[in-house]
N, C-alpha and C. Protein backbone atom coordinates (compact mmCIF):
# COMPACT_ATOMS: atom_id res chain seq x y z
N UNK A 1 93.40 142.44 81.33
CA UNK A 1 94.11 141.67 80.32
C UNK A 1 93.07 141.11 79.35
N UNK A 2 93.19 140.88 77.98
CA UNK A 2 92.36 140.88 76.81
C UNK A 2 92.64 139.14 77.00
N UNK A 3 91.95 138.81 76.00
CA UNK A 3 92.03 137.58 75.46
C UNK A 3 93.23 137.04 74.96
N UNK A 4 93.87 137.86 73.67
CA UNK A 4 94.90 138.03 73.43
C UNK A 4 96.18 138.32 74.61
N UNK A 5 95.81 138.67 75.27
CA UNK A 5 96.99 139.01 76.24
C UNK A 5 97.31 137.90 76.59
N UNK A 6 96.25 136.60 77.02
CA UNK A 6 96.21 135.80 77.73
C UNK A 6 96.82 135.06 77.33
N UNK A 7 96.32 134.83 75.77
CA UNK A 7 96.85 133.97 74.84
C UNK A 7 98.00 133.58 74.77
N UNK A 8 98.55 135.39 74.54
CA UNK A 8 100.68 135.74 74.48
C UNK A 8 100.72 134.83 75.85
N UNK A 9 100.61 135.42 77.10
CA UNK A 9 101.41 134.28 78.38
C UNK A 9 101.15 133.11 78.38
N UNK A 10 99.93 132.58 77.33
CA UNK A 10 100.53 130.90 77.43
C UNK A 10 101.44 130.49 76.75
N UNK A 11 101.45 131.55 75.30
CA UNK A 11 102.20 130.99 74.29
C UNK A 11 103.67 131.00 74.86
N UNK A 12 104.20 132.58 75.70
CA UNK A 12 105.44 132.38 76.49
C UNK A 12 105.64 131.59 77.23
N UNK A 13 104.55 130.75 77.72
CA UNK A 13 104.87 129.61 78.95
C UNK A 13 105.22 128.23 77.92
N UNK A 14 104.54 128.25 77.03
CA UNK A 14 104.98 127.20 76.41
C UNK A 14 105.75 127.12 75.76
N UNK A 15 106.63 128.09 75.42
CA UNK A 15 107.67 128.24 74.41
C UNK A 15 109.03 128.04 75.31
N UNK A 16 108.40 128.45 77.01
CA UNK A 16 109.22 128.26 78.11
C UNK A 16 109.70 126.66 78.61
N UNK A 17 108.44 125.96 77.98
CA UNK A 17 108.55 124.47 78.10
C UNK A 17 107.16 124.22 79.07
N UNK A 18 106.68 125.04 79.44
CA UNK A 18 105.86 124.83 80.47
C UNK A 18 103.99 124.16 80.09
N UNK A 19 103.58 123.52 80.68
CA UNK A 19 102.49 122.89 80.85
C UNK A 19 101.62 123.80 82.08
N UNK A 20 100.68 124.53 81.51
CA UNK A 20 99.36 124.52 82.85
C UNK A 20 98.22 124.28 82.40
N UNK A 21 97.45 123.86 83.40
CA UNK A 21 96.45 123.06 83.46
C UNK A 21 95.77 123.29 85.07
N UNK A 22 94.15 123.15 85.11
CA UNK A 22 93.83 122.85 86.03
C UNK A 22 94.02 122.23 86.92
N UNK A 23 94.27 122.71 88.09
CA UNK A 23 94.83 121.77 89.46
C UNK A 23 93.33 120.66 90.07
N UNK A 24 93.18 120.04 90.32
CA UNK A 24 92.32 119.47 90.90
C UNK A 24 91.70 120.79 92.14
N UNK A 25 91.89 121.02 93.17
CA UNK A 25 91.85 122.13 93.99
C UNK A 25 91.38 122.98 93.44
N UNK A 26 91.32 123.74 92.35
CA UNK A 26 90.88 124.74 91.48
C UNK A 26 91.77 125.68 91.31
N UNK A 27 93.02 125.88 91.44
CA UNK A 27 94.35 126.20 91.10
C UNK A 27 94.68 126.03 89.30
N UNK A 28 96.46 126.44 89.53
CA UNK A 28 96.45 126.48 88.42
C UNK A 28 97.64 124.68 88.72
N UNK A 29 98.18 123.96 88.26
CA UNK A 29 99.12 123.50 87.73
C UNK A 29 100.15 123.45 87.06
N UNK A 30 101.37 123.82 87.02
CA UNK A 30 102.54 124.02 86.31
C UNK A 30 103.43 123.23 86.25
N UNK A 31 103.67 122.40 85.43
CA UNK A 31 104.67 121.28 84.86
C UNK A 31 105.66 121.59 83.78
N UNK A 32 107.24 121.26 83.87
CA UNK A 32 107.83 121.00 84.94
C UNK A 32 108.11 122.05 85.69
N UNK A 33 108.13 122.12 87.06
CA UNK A 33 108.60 123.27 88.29
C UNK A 33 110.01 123.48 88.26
N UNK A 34 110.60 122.43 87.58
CA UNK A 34 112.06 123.04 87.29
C UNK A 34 112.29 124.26 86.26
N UNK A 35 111.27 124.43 85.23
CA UNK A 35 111.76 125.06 84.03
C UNK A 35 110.85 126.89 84.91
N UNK A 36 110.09 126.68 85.84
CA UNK A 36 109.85 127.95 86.43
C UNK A 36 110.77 128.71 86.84
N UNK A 37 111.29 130.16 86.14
CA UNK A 37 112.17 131.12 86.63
C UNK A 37 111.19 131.94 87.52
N UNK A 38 112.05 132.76 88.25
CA UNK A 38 111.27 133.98 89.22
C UNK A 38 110.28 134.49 88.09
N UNK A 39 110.88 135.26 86.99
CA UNK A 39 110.10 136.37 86.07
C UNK A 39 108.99 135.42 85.63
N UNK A 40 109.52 134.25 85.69
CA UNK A 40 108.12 133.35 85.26
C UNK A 40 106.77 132.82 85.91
N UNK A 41 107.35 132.94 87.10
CA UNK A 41 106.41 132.88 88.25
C UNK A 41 105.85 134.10 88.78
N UNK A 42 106.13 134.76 88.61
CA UNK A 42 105.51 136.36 88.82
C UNK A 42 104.37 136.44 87.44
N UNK A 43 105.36 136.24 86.17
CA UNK A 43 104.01 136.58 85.35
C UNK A 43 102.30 135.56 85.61
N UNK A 44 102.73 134.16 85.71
CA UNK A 44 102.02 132.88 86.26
C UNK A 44 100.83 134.28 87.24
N UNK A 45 101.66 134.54 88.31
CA UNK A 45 101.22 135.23 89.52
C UNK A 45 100.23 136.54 89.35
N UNK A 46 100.58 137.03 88.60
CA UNK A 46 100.17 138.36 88.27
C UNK A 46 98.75 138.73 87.23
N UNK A 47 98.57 137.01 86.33
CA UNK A 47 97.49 136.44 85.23
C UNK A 47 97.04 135.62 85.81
N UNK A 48 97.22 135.26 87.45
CA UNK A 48 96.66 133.42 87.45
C UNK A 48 94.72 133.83 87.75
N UNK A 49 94.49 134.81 87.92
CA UNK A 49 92.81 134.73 87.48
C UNK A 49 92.08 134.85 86.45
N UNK A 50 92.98 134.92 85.29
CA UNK A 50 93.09 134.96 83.91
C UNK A 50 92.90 134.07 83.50
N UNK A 51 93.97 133.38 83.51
CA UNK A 51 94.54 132.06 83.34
C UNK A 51 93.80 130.81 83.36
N UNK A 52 93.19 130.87 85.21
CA UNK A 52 92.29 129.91 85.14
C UNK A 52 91.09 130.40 84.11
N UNK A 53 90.78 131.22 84.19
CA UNK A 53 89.68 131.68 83.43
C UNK A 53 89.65 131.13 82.15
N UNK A 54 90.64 131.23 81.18
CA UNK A 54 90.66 131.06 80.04
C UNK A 54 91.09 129.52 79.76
N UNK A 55 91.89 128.69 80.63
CA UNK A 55 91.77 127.40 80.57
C UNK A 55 90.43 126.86 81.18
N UNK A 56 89.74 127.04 81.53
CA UNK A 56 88.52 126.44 82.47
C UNK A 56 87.16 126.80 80.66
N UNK A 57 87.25 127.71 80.51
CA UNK A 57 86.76 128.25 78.77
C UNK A 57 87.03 127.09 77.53
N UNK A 58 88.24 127.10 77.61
CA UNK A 58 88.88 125.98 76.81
C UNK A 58 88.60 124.34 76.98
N UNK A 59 88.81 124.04 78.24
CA UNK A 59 88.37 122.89 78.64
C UNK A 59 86.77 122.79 78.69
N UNK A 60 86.35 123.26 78.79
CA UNK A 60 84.57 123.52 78.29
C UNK A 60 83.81 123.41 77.10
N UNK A 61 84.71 123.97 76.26
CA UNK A 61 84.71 124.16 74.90
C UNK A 61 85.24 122.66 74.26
N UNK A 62 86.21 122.33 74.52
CA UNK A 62 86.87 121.24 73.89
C UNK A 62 85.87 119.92 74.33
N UNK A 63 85.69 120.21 75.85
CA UNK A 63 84.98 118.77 75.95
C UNK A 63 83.47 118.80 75.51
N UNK A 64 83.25 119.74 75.00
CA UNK A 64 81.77 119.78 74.61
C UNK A 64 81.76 119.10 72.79
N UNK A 65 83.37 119.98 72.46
CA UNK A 65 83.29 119.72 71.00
C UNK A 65 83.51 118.40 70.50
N UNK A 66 84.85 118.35 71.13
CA UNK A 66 85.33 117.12 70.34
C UNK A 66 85.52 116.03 71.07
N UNK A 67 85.74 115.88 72.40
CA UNK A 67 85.92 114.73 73.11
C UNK A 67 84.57 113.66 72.85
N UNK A 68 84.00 113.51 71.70
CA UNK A 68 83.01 112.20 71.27
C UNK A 68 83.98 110.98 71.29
N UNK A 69 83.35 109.94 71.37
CA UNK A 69 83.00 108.94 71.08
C UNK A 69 82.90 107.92 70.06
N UNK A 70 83.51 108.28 69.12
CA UNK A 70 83.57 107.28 67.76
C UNK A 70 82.91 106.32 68.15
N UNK A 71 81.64 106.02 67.18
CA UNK A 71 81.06 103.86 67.21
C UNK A 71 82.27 102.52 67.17
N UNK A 72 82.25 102.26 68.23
CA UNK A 72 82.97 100.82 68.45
C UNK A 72 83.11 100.06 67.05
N UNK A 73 83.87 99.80 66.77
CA UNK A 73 83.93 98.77 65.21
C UNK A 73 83.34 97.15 65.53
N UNK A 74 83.02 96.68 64.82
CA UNK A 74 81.96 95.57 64.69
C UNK A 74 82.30 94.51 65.50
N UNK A 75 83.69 94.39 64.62
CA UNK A 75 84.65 93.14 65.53
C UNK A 75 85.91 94.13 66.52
N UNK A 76 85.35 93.70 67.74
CA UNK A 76 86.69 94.21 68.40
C UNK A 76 88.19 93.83 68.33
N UNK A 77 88.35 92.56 67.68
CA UNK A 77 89.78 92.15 67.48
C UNK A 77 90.37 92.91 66.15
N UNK A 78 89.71 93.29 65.27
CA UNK A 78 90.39 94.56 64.12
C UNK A 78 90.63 95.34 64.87
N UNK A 79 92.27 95.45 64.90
CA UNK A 79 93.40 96.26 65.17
C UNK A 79 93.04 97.34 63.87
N UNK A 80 92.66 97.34 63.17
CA UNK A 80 92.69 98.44 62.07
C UNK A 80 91.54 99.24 62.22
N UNK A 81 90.25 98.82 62.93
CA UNK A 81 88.94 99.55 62.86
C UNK A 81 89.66 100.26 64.40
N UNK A 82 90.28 99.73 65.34
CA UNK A 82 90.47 100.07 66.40
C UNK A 82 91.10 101.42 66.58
N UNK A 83 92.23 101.22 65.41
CA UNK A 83 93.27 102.52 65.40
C UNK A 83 92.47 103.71 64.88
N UNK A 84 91.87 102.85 63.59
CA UNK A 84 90.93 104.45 63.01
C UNK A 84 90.05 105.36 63.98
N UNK A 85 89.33 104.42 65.33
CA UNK A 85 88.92 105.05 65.72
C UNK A 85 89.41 105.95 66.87
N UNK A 86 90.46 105.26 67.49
CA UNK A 86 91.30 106.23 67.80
C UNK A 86 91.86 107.06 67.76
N UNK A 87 92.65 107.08 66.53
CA UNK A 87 92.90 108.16 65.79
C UNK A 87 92.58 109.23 65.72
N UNK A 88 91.52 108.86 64.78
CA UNK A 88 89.91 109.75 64.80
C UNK A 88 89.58 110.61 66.01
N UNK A 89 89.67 110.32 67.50
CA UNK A 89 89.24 111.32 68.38
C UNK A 89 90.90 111.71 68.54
N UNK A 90 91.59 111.30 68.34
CA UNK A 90 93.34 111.64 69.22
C UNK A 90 93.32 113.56 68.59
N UNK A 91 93.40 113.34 67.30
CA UNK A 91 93.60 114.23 66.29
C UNK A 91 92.70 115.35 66.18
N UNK A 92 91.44 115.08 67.04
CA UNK A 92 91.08 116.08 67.03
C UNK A 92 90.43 116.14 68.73
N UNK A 93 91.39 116.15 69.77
CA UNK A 93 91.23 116.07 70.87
C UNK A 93 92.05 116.65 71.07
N UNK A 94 92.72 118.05 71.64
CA UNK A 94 93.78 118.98 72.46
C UNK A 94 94.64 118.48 73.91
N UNK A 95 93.38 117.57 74.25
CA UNK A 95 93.88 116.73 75.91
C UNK A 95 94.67 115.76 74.71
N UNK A 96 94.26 114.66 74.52
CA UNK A 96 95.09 113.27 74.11
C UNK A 96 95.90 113.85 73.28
N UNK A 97 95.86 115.34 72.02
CA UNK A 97 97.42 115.38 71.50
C UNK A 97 98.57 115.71 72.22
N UNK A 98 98.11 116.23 73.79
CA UNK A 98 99.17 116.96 74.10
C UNK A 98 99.56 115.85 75.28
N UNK A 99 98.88 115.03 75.48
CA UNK A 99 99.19 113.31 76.10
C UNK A 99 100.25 112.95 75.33
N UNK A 100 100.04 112.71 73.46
CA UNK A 100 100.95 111.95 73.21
C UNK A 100 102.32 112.49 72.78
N UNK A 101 102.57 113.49 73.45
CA UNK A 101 103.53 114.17 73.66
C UNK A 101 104.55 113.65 75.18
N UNK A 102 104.20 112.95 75.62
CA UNK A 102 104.86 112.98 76.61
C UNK A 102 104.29 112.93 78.16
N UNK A 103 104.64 111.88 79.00
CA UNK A 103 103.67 112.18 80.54
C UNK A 103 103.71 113.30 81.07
N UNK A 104 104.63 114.26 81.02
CA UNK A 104 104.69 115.53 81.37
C UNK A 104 103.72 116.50 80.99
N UNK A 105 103.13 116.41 80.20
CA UNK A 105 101.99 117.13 79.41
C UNK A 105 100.77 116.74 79.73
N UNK A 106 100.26 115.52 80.23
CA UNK A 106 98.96 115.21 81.11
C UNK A 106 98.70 114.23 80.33
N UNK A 107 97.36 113.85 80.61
CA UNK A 107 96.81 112.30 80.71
C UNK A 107 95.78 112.65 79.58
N UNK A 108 95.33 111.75 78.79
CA UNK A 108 94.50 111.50 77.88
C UNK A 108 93.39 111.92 78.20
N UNK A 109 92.12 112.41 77.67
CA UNK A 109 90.41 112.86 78.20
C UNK A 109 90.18 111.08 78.74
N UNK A 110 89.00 110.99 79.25
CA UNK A 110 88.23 110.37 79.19
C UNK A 110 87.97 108.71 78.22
N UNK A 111 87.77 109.48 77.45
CA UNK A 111 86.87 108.96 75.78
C UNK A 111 88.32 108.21 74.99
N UNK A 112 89.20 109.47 74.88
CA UNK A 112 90.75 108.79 74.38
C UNK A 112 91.18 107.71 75.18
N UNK A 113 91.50 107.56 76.33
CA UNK A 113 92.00 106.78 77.46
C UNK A 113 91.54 105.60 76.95
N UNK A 114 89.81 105.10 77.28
CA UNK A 114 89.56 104.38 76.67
C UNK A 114 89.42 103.72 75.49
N UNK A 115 89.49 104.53 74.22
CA UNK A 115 90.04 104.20 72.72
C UNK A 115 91.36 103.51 72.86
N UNK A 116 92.53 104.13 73.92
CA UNK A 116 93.88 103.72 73.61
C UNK A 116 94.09 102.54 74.01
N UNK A 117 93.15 102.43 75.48
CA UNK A 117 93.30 100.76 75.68
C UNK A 117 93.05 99.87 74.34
N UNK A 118 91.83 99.93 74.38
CA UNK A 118 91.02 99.24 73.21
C UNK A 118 92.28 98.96 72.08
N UNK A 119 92.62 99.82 71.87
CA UNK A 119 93.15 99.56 71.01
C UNK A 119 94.79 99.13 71.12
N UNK A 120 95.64 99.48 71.96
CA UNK A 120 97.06 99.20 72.65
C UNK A 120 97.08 97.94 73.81
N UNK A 121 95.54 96.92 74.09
CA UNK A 121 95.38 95.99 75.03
C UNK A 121 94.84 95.09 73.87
């Protein structure tokens, strides 16, 4: 299976409603298990050394690129320096956009998590 191949079965998983992601275990993860049909779990089945492959690539890639760190703003009580900098990594972070989509979709990186407090505490 190509790159592209791989690509198409996420894009069908997600168009399916579906979320995968690394399992802790080194598995794959699939959220929600309700929206898994048989044909869907077979394809899952049939790419899942793919799969991990190319999410484990991605997550490598992303946290190398963009999961920085924005500089803390001067005064921590500006709610406005706070958001920008939040912002700032949300938007170009793949983990925290697909966080603020919904708990079903996973948890914020790292770096975001802590921006959102900062800034939502």
């Amino acid at each position: 299976m190509t790159t592209l191949a791989v690509e198409t079965v996420m894009a069908q998983l997600a168009h399916a409603g579906l979320n995968l992601s690394l399992a802790p275990a080194g598995g794959l993860a699939v959220t929600p298990r309700s929206q898994i049909t048989a044909d869907l779990r077979e394809l899952i089945r049939s790419s899942k050394a793919l799969l991990i492959d190319w999410l484990t690539a991605a997550n490598d890639a992303t946290s190398q690129a963009t999961c920085h760190s924005p500089d803390p703003p001067d005064n921590p009580l500006d709610w406005k320096e706070l958001a920008a900098a939040y912002h700032a990594h949300h938007f170009n972070c793949p983990t925290c956009i697909a966080a603020g989509r919904g708990s079903r979709y996973g948890q914020r990186c790292g770096v975001g998590t802590a921006l959102w407090r900062a800034y939502c505490e």
